[in-house]
Protein backbone atom coordinates (compact mmCIF):
# COMPACT_ATOMS: atom_id res chain seq x y z
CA UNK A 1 154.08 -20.88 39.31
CA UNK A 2 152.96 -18.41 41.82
CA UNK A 3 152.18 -19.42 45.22
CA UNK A 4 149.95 -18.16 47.84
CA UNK A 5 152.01 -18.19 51.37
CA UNK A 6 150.38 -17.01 54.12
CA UNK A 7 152.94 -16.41 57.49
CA UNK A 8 152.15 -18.53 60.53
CA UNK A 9 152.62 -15.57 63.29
CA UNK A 10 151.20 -12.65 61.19
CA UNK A 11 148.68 -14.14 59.24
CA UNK A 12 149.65 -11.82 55.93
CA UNK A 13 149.53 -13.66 53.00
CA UNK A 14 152.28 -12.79 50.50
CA UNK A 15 152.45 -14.29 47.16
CA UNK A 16 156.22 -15.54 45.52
CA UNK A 17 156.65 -17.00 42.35
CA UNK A 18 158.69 -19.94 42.06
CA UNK A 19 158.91 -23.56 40.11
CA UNK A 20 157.71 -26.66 41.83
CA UNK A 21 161.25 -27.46 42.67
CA UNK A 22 161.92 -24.51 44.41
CA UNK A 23 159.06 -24.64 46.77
CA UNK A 24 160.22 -27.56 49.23
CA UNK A 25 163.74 -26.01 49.73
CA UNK A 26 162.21 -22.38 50.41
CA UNK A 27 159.43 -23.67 52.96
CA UNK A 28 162.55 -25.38 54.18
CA UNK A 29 164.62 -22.43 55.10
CA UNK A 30 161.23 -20.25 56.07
CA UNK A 31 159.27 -22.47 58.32
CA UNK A 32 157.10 -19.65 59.23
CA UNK A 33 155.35 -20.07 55.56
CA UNK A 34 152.73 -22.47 55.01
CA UNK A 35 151.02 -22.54 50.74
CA UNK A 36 147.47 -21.44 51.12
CA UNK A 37 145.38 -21.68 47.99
CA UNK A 38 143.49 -18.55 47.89
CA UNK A 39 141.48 -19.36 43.78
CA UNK A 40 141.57 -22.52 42.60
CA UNK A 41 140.81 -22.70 38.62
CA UNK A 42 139.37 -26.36 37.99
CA UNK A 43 137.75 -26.84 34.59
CA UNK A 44 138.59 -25.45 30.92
CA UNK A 45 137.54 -21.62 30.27
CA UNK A 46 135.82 -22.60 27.14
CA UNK A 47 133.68 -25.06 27.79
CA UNK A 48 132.55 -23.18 31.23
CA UNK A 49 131.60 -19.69 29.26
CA UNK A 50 134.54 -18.21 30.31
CA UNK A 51 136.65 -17.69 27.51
CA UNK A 52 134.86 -17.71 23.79
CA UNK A 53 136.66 -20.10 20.80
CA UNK A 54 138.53 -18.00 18.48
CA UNK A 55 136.18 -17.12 15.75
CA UNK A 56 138.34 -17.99 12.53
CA UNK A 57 138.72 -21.13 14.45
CA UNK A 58 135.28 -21.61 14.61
CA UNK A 59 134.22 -20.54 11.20
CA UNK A 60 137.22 -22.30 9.71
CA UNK A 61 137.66 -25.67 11.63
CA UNK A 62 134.77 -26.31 13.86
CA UNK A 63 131.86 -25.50 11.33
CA UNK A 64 132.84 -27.38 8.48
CA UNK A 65 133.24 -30.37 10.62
CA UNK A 66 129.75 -29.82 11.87
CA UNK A 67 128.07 -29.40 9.11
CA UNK A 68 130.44 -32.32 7.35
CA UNK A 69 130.37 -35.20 9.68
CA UNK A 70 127.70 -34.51 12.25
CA UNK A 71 124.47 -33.13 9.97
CA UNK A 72 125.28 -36.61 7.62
CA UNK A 73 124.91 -38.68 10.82
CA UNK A 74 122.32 -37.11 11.74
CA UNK A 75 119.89 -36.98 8.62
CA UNK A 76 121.50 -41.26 8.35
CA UNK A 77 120.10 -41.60 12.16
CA UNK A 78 116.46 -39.58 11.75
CA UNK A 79 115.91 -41.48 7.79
CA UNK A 80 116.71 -44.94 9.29
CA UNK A 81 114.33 -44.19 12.36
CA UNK A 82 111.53 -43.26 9.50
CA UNK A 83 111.65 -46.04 7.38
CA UNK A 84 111.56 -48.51 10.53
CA UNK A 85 108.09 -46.44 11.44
């Protein structure tokens, strides 16, 4: 992972690249370091606009499911709601 360290007496922020269990050990030995998170991503690409689904994946998965599954439950859902009018 790559960590954000910004030094106590400077204030320059460096970044170092390290697993999780290397980080306690080296803010051990340099206690002027202190993690600052500088970006933060929260939330998956795709659903936020971000990054677009794979179009063969699309085509070839997601559509056929739609049209499949969901447009049967639909038209089931809309005919039973006629009839009961």
């Amino acid at each position: 992972m790559k960590y954000d360290m910004k030094n106590k007496e400077t204030g320059e922020i460096t970044e170092h690249t390290m697993s999780y269990k290397e980080l306690d050990p080296f803010l051990a030995t340099h206690p002027e370091l202190e993690v600052v998170f500088l970006k933060m991503n929260v939330g998956d690409p795709v659903l936020l606009g971000v990054t677009k689904i794979p179009s063969d994946f699309e085509h070839g998965v997601l559509a056929p499911i739609e049209r499949n599954y969901f447009k049967k439950r639909r038209e089931s859902k809309f005919s039973s709601l006629k009839q009961q009018v």
